[in-house]
PDB file of N, CA and C in Angstrom:
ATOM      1  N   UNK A   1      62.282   1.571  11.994  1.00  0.00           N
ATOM      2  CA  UNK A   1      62.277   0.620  13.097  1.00  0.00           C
ATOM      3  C   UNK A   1      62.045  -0.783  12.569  1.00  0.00           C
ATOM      4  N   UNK A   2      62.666  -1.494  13.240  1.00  0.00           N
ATOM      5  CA  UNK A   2      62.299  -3.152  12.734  1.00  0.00           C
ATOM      6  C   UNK A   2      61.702  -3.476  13.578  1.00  0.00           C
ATOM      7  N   UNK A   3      60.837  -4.956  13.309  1.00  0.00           N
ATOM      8  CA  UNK A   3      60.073  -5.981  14.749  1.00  0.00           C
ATOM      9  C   UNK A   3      61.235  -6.794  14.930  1.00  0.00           C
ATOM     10  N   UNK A   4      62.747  -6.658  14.904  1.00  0.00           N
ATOM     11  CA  UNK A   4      63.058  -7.859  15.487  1.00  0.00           C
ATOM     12  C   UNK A   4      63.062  -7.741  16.844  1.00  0.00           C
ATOM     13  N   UNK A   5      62.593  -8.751  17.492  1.00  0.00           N
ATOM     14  CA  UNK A   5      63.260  -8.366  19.205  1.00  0.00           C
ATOM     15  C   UNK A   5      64.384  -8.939  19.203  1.00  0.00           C
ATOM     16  N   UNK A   6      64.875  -7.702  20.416  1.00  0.00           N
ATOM     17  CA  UNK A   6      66.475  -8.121  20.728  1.00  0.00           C
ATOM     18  C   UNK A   6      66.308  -9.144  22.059  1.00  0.00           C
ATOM     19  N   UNK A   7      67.181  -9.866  21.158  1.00  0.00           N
ATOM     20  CA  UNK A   7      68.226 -11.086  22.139  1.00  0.00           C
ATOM     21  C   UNK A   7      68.791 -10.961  22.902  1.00  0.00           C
ATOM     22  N   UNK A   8      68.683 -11.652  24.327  1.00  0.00           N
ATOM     23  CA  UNK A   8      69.029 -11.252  25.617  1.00  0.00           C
ATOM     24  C   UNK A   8      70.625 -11.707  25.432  1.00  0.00           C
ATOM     25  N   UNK A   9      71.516 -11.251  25.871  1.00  0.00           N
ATOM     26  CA  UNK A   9      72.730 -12.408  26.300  1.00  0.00           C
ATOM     27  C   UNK A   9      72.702 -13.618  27.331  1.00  0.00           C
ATOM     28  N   UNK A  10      73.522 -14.428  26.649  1.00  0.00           N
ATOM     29  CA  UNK A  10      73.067 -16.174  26.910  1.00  0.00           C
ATOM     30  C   UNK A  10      72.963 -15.941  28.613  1.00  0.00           C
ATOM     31  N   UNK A  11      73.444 -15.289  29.454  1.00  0.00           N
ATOM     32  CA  UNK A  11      73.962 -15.129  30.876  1.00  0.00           C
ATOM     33  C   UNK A  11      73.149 -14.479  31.823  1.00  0.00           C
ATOM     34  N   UNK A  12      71.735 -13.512  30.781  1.00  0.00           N
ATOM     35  CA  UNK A  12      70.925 -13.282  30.847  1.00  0.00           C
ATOM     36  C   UNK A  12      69.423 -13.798  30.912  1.00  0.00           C
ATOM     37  N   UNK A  13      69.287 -14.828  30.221  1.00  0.00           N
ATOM     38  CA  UNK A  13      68.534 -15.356  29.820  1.00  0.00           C
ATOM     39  C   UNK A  13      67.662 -16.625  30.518  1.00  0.00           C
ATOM     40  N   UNK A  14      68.618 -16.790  31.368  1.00  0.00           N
ATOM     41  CA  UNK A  14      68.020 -17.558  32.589  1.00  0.00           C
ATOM     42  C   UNK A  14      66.970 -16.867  33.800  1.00  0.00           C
ATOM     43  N   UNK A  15      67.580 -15.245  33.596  1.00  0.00           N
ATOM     44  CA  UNK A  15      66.954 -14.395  34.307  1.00  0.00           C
ATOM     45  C   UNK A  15      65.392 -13.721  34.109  1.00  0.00           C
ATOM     46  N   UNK A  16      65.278 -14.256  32.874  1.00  0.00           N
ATOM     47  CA  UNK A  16      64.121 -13.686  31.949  1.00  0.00           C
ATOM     48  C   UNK A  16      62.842 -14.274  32.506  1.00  0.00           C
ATOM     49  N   UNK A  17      62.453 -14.921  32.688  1.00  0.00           N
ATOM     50  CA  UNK A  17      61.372 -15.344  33.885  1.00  0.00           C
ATOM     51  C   UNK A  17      61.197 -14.544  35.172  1.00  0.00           C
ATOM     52  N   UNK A  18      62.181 -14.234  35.516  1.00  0.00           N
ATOM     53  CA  UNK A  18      62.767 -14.118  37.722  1.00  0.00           C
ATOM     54  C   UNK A  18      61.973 -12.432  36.411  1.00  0.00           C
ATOM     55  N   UNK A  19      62.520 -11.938  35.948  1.00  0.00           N
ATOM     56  CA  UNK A  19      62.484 -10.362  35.147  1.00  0.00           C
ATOM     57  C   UNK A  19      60.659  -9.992  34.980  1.00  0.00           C
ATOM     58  N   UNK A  20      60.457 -10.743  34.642  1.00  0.00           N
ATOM     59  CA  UNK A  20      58.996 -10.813  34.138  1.00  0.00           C
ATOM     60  C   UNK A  20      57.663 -11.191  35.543  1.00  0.00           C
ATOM     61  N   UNK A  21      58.593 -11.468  36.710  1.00  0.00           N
ATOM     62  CA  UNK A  21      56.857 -11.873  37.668  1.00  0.00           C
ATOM     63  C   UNK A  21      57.001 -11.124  38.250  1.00  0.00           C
ATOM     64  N   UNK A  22      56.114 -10.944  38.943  1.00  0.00           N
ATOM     65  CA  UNK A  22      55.293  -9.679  39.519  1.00  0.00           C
ATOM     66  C   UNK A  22      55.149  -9.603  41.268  1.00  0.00           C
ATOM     67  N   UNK A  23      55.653  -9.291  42.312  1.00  0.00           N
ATOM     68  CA  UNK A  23      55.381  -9.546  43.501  1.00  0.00           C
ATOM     69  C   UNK A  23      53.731  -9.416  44.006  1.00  0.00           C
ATOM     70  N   UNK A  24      53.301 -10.389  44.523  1.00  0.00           N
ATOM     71  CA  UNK A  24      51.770 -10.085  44.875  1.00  0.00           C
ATOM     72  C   UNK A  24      51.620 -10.069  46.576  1.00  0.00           C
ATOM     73  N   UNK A  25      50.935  -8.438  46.925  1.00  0.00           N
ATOM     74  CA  UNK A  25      51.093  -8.827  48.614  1.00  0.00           C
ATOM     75  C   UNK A  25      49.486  -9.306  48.643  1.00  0.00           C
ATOM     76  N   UNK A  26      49.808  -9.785  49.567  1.00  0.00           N
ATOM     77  CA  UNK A  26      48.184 -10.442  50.214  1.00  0.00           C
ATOM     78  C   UNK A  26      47.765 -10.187  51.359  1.00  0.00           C
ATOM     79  N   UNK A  27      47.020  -9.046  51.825  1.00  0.00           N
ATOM     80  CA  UNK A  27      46.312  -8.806  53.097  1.00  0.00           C
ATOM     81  C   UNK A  27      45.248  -9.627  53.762  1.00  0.00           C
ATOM     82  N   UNK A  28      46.386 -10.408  54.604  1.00  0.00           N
ATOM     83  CA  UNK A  28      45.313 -11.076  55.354  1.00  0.00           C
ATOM     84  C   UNK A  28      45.736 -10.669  57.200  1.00  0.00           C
ATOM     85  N   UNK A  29      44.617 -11.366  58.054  1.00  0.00           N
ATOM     86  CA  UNK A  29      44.650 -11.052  59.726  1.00  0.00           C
ATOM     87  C   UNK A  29      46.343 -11.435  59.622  1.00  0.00           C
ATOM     88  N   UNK A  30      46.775 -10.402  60.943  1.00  0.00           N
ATOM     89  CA  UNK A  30      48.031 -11.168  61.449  1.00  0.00           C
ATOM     90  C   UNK A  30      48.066 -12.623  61.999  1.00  0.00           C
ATOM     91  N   UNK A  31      47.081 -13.353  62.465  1.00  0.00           N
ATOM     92  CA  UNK A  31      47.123 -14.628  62.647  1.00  0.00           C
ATOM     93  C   UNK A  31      47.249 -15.314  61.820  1.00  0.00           C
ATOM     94  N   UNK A  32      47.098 -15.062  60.229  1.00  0.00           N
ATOM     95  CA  UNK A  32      46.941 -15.898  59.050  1.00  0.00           C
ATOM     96  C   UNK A  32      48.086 -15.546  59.026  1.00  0.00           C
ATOM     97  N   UNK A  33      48.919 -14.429  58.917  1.00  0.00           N
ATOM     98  CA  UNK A  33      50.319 -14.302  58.545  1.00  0.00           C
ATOM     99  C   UNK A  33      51.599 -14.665  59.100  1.00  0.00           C
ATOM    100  N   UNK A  34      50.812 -14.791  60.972  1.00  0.00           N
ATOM    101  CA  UNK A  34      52.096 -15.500  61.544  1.00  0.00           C
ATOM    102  C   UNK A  34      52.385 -16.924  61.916  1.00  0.00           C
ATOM    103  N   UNK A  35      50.979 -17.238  61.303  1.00  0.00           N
ATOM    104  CA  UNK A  35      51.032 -18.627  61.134  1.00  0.00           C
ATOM    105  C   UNK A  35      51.880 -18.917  59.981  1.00  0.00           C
ATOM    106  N   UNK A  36      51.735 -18.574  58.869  1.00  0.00           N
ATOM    107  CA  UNK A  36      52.644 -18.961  58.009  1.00  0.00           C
ATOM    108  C   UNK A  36      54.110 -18.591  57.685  1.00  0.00           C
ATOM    109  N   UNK A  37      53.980 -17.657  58.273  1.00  0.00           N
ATOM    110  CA  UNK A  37      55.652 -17.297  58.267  1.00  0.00           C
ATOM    111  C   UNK A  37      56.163 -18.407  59.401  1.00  0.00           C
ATOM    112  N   UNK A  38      55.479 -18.596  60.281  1.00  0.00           N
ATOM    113  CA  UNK A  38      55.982 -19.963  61.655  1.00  0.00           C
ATOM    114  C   UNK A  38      56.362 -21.208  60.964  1.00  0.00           C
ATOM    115  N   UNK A  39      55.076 -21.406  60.333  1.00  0.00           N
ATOM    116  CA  UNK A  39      55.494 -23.096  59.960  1.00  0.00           C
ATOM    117  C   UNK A  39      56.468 -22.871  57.888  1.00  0.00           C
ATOM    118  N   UNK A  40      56.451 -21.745  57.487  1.00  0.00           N
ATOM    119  CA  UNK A  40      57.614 -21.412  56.999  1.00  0.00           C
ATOM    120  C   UNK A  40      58.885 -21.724  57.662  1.00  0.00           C
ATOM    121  N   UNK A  41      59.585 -21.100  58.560  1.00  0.00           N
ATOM    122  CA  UNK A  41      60.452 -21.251  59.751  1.00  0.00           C
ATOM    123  C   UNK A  41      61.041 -22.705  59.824  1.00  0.00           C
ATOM    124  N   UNK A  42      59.370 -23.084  60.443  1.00  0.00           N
ATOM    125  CA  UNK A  42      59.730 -24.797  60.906  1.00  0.00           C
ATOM    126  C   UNK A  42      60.184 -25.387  59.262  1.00  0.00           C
ATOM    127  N   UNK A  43      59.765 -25.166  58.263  1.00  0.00           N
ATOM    128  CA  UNK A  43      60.050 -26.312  57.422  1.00  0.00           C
ATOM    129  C   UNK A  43      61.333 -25.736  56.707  1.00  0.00           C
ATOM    130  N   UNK A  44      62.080 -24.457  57.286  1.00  0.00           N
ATOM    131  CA  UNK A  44      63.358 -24.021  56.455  1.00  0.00           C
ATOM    132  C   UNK A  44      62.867 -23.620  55.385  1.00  0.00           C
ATOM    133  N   UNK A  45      61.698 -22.857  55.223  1.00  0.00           N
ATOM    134  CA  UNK A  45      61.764 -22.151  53.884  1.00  0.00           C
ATOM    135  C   UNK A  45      61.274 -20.297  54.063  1.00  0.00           C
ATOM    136  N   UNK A  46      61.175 -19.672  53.038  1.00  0.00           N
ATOM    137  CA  UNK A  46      61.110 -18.469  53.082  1.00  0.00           C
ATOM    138  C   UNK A  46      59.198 -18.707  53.225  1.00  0.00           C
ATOM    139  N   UNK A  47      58.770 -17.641  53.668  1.00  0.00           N
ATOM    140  CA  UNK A  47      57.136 -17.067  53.641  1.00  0.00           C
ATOM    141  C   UNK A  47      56.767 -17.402  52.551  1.00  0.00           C
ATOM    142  N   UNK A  48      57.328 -16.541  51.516  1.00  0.00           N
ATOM    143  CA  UNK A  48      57.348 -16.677  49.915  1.00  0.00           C
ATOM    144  C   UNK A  48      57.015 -18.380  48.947  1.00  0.00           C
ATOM    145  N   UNK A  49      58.207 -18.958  49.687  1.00  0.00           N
ATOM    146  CA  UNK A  49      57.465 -20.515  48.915  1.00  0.00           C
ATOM    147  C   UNK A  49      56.790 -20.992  50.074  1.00  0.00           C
ATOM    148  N   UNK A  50      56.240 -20.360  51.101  1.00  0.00           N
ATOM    149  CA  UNK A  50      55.771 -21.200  51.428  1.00  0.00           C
ATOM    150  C   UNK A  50      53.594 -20.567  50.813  1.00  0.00           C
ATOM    151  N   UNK A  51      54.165 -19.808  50.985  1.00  0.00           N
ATOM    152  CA  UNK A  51      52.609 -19.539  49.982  1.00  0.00           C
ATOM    153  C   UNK A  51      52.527 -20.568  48.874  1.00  0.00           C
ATOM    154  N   UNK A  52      53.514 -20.637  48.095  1.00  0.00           N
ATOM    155  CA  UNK A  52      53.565 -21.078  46.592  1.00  0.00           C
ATOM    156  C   UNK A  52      53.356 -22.730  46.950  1.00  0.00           C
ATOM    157  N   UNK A  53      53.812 -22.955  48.203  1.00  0.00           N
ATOM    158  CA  UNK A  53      53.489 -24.510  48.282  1.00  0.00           C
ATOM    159  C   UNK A  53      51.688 -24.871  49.077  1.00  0.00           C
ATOM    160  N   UNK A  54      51.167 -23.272  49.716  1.00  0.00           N
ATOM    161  CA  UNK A  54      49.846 -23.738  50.188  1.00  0.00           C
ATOM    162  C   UNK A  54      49.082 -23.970  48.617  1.00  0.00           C
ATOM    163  N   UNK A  55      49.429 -23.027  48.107  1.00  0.00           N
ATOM    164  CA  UNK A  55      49.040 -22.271  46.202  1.00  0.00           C
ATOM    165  C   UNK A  55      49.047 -23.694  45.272  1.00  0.00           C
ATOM    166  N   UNK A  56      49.861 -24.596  46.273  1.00  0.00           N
ATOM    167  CA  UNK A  56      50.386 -25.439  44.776  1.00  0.00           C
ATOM    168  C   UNK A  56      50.582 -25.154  43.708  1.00  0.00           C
ATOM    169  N   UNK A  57      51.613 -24.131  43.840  1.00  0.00           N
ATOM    170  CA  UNK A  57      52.962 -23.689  43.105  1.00  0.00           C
ATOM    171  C   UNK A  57      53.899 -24.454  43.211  1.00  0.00           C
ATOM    172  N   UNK A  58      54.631 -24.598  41.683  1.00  0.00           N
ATOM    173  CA  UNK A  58      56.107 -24.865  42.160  1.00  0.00           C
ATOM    174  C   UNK A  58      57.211 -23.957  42.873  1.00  0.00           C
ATOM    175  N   UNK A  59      57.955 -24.638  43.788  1.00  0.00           N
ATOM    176  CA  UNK A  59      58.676 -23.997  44.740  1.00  0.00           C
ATOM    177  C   UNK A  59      60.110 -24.395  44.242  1.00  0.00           C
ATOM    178  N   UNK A  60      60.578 -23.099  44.369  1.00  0.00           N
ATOM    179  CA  UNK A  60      62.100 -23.861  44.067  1.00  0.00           C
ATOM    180  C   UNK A  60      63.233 -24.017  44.733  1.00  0.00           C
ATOM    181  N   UNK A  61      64.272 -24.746  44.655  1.00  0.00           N
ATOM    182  CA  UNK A  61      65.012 -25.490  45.558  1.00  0.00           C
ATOM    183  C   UNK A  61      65.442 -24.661  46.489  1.00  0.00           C
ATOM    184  N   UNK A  62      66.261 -24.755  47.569  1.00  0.00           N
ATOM    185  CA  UNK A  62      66.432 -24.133  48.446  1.00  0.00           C
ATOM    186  C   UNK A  62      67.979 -23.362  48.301  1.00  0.00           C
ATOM    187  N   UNK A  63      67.675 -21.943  48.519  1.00  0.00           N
ATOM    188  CA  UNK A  63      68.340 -21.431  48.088  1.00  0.00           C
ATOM    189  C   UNK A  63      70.232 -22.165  48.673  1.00  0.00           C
ATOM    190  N   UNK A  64      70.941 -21.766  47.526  1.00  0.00           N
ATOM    191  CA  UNK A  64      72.245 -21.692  47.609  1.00  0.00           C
ATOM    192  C   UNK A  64      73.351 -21.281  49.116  1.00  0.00           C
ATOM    193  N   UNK A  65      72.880 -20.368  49.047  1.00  0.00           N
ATOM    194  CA  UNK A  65      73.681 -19.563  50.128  1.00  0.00           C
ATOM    195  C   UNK A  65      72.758 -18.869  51.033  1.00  0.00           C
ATOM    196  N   UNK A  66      72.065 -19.303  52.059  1.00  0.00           N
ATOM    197  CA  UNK A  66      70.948 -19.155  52.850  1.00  0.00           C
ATOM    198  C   UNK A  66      71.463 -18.213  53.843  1.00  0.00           C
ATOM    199  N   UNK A  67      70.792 -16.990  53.368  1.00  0.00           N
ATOM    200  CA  UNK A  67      71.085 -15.216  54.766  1.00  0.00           C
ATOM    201  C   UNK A  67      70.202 -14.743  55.631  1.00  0.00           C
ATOM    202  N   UNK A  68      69.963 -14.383  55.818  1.00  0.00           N
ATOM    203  CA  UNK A  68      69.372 -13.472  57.018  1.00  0.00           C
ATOM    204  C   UNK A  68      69.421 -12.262  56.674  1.00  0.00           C
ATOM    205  N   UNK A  69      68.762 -11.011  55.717  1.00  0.00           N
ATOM    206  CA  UNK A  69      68.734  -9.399  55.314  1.00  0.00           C
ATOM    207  C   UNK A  69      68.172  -8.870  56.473  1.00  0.00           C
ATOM    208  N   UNK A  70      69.236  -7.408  56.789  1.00  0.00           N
ATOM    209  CA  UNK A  70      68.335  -6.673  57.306  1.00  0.00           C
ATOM    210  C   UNK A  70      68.762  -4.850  56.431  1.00  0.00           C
ATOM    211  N   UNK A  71      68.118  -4.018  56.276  1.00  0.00           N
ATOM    212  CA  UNK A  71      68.214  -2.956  55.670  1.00  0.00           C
ATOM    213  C   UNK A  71      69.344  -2.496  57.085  1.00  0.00           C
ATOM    214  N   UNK A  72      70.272  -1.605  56.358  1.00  0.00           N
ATOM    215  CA  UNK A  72      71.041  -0.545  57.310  1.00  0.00           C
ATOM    216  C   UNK A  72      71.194   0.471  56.725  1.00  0.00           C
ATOM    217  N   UNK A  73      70.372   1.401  57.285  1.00  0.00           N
ATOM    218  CA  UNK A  73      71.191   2.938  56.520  1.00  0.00           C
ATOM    219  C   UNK A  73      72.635   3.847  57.482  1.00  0.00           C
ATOM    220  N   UNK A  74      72.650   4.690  56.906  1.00  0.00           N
ATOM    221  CA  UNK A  74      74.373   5.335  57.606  1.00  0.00           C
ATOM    222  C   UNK A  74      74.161   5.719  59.241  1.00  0.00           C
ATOM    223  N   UNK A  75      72.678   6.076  59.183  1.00  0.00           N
ATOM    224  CA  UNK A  75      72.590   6.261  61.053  1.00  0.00           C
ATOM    225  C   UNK A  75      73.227   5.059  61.262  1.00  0.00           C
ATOM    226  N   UNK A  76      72.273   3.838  61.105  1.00  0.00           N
ATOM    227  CA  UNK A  76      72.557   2.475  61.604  1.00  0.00           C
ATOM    228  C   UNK A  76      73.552   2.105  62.039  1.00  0.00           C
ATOM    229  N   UNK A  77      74.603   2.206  61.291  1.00  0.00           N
ATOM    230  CA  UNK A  77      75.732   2.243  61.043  1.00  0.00           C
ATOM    231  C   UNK A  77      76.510   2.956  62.580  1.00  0.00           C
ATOM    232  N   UNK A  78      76.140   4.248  62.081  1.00  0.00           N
ATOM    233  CA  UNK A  78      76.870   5.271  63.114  1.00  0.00           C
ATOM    234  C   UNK A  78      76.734   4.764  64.372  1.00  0.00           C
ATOM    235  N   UNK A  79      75.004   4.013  64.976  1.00  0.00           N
ATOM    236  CA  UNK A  79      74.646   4.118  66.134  1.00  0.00           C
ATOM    237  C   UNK A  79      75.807   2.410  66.329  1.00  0.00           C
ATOM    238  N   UNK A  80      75.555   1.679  65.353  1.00  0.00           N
ATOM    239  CA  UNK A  80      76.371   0.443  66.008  1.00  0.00           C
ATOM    240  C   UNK A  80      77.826   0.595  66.176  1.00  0.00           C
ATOM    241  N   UNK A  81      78.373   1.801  65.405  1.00  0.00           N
ATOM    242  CA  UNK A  81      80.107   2.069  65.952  1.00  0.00           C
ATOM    243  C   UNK A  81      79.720   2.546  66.885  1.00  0.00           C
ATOM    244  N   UNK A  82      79.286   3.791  67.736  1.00  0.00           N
ATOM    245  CA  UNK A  82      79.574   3.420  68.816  1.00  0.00           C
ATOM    246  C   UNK A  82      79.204   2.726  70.014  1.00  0.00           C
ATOM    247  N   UNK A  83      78.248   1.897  69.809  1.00  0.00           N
ATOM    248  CA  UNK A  83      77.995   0.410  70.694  1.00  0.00           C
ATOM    249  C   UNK A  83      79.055  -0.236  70.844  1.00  0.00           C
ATOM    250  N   UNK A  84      79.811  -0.700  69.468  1.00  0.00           N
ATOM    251  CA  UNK A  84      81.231  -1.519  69.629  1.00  0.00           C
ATOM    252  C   UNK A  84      82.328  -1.000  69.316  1.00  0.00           C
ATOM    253  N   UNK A  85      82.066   0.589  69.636  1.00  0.00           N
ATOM    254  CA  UNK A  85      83.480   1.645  69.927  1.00  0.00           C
ATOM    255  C   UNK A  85      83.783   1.456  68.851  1.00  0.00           C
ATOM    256  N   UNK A  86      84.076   1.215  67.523  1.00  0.00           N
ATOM    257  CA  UNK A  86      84.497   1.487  66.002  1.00  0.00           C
ATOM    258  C   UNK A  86      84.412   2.617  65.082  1.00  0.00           C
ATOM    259  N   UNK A  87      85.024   2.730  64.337  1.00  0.00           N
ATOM    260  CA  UNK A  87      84.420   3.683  63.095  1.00  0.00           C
ATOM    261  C   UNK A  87      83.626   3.325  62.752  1.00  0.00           C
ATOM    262  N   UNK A  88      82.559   3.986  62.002  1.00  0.00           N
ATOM    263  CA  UNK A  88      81.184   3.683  61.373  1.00  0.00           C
ATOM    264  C   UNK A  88      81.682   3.381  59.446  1.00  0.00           C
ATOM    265  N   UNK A  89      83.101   4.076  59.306  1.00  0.00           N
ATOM    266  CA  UNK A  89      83.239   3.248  57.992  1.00  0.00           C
ATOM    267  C   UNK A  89      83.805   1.701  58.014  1.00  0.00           C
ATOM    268  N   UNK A  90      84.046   0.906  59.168  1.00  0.00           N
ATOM    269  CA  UNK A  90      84.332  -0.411  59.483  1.00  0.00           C
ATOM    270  C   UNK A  90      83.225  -1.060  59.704  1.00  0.00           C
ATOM    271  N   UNK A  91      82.397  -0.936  58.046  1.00  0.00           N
ATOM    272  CA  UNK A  91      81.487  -1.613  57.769  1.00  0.00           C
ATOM    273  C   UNK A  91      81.540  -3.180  57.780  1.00  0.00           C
ATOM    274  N   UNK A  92      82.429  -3.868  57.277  1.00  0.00           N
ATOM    275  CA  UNK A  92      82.155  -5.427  57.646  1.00  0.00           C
ATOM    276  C   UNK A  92      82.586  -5.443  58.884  1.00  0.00           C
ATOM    277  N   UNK A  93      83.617  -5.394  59.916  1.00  0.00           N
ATOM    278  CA  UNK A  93      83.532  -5.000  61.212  1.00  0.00           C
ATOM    279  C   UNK A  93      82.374  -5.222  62.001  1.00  0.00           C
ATOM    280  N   UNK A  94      81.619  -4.185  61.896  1.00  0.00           N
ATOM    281  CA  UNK A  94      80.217  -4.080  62.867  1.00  0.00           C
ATOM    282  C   UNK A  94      79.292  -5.197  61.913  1.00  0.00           C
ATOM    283  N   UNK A  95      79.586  -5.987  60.757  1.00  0.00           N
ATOM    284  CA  UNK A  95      78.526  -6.849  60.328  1.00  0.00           C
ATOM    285  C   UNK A  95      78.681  -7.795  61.234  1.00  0.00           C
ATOM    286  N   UNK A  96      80.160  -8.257  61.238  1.00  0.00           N
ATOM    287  CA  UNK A  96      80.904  -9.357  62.021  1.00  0.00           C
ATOM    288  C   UNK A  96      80.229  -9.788  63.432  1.00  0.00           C
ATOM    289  N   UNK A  97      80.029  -8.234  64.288  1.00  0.00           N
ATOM    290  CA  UNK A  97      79.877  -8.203  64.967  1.00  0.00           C
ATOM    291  C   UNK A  97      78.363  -8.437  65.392  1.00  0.00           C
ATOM    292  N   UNK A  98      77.515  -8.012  64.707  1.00  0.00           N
ATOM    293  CA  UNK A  98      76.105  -8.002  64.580  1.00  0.00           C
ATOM    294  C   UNK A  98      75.876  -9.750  64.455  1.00  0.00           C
ATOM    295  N   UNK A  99      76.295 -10.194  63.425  1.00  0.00           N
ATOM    296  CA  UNK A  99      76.593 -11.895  62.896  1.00  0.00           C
ATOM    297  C   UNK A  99      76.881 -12.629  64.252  1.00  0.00           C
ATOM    298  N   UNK A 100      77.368 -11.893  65.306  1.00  0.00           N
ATOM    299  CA  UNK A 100      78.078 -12.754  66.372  1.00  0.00           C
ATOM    300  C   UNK A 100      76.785 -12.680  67.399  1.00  0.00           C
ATOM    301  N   UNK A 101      76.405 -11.657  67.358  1.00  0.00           N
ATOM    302  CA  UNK A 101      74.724 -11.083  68.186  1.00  0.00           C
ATOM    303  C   UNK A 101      73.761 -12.595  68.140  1.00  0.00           C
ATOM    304  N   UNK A 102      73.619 -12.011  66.521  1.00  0.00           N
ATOM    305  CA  UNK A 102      72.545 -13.337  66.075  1.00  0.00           C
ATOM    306  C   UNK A 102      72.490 -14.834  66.527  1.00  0.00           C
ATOM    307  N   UNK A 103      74.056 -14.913  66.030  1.00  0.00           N
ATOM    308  CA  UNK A 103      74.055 -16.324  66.854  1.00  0.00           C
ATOM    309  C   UNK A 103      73.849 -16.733  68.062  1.00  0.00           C
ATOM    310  N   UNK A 104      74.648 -15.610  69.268  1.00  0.00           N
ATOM    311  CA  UNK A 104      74.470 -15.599  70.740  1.00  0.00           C
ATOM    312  C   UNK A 104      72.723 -15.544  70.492  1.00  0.00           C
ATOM    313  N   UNK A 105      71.894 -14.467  70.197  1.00  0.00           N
ATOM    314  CA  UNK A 105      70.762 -14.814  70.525  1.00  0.00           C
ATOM    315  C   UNK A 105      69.735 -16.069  70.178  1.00  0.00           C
ATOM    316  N   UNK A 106      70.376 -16.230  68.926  1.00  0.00           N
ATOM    317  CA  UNK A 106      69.645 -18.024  68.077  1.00  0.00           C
ATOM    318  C   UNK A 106      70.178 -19.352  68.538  1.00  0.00           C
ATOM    319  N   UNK A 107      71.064 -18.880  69.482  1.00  0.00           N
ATOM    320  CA  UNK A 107      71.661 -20.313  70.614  1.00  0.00           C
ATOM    321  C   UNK A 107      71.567 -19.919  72.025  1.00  0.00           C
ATOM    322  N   UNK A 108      70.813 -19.024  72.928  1.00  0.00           N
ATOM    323  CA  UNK A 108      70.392 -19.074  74.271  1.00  0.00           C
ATOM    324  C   UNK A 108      69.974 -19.280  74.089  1.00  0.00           C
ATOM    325  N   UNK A 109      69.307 -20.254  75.634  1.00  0.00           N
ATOM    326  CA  UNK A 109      68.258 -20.811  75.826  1.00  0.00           C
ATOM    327  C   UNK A 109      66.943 -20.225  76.373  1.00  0.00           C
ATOM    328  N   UNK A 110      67.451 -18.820  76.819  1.00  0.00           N
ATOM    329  CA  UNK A 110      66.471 -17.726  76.575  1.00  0.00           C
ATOM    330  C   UNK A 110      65.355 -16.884  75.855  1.00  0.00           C
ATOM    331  N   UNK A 111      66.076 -17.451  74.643  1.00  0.00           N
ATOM    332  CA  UNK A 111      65.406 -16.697  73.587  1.00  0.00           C
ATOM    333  C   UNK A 111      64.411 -18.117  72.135  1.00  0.00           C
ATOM    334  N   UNK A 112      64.953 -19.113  73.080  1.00  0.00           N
ATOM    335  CA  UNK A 112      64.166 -20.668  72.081  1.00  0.00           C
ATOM    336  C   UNK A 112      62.720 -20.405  72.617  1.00  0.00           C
ATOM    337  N   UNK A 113      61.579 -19.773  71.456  1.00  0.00           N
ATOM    338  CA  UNK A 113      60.643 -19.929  71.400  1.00  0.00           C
ATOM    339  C   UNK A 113      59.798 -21.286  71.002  1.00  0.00           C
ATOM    340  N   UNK A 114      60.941 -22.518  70.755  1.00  0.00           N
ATOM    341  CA  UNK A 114      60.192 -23.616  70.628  1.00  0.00           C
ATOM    342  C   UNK A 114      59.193 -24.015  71.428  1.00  0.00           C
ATOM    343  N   UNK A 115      59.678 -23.914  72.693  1.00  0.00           N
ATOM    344  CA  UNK A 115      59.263 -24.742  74.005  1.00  0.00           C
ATOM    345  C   UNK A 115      58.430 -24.025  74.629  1.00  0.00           C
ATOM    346  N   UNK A 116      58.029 -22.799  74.340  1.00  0.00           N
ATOM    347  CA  UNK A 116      56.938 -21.709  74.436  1.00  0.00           C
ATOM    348  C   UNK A 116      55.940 -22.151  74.158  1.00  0.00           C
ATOM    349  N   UNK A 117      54.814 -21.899  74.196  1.00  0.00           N
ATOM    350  CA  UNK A 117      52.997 -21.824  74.048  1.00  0.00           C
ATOM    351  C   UNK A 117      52.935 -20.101  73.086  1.00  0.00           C
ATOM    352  N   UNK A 118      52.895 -20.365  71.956  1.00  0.00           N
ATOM    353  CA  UNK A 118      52.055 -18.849  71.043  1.00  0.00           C
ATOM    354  C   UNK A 118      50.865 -18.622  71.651  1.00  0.00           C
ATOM    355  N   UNK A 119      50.165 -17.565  71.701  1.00  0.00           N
ATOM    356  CA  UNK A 119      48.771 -16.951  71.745  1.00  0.00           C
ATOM    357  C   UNK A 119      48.302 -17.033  70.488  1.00  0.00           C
ATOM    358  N   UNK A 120      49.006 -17.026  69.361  1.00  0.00           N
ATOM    359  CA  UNK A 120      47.845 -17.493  68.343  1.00  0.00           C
ATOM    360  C   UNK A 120      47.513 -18.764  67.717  1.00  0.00           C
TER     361      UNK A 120
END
């Protein structure tokens, strides 16, 4: 065996940091948590930097291509074809469709929790 360490490829190597940290959860009250995920929200950033910016951490820029994840497994799937009458393998299809949800609900005026009063 030798000590050399092996060399990442150059394309790799940017990744070598993101590879190496560690996720840390932090149990605190739900009021501590939905406070910060809120004013996360308000300032357009993830939960995540926004810890790193109470932390005075560096935070880094805002992501590229900004999504919205949600997990779907094959029920999921199944139950939203037939909501919008489809096959359940017309997977981007029912994303499309889900994508169209979001927006209808993130533009009524029904559903703007701005102008609301929180309980916490």
């Amino acid at each position: 065996m030798t000590d050399k360490k092996k060399i990442l490829p150059e394309k790799w190597q940017a990744s070598s940091k993101a590879m190496r940290a560690v996720q840390v959860a932090f149990y605190v009250d739900e009021k501590v948590q939905n406070k910060i995920r809120q004013d996360a929200c308000l300032q357009g950033m993830s939960p995540s930097d926004m810890i790193r910016q109470i932390a005075n951490l560096p935070v880094s820029s805002p992501p590229k291509r900004p999504r919205l994840t949600a997990s779907l497994n094959p029920d999921d799937y199944r139950l939203l074809a037939e909501r919008y009458k489809l096959n359940s393998e017309d997977t981007l299809e029912i994303k499309r469709r889900v994508m169209e949800e979001l927006i209808d609900y993130a533009t009524s005026e029904d559903n703007n929790c701005s102008d609301k009063e929180t309980s916490n």
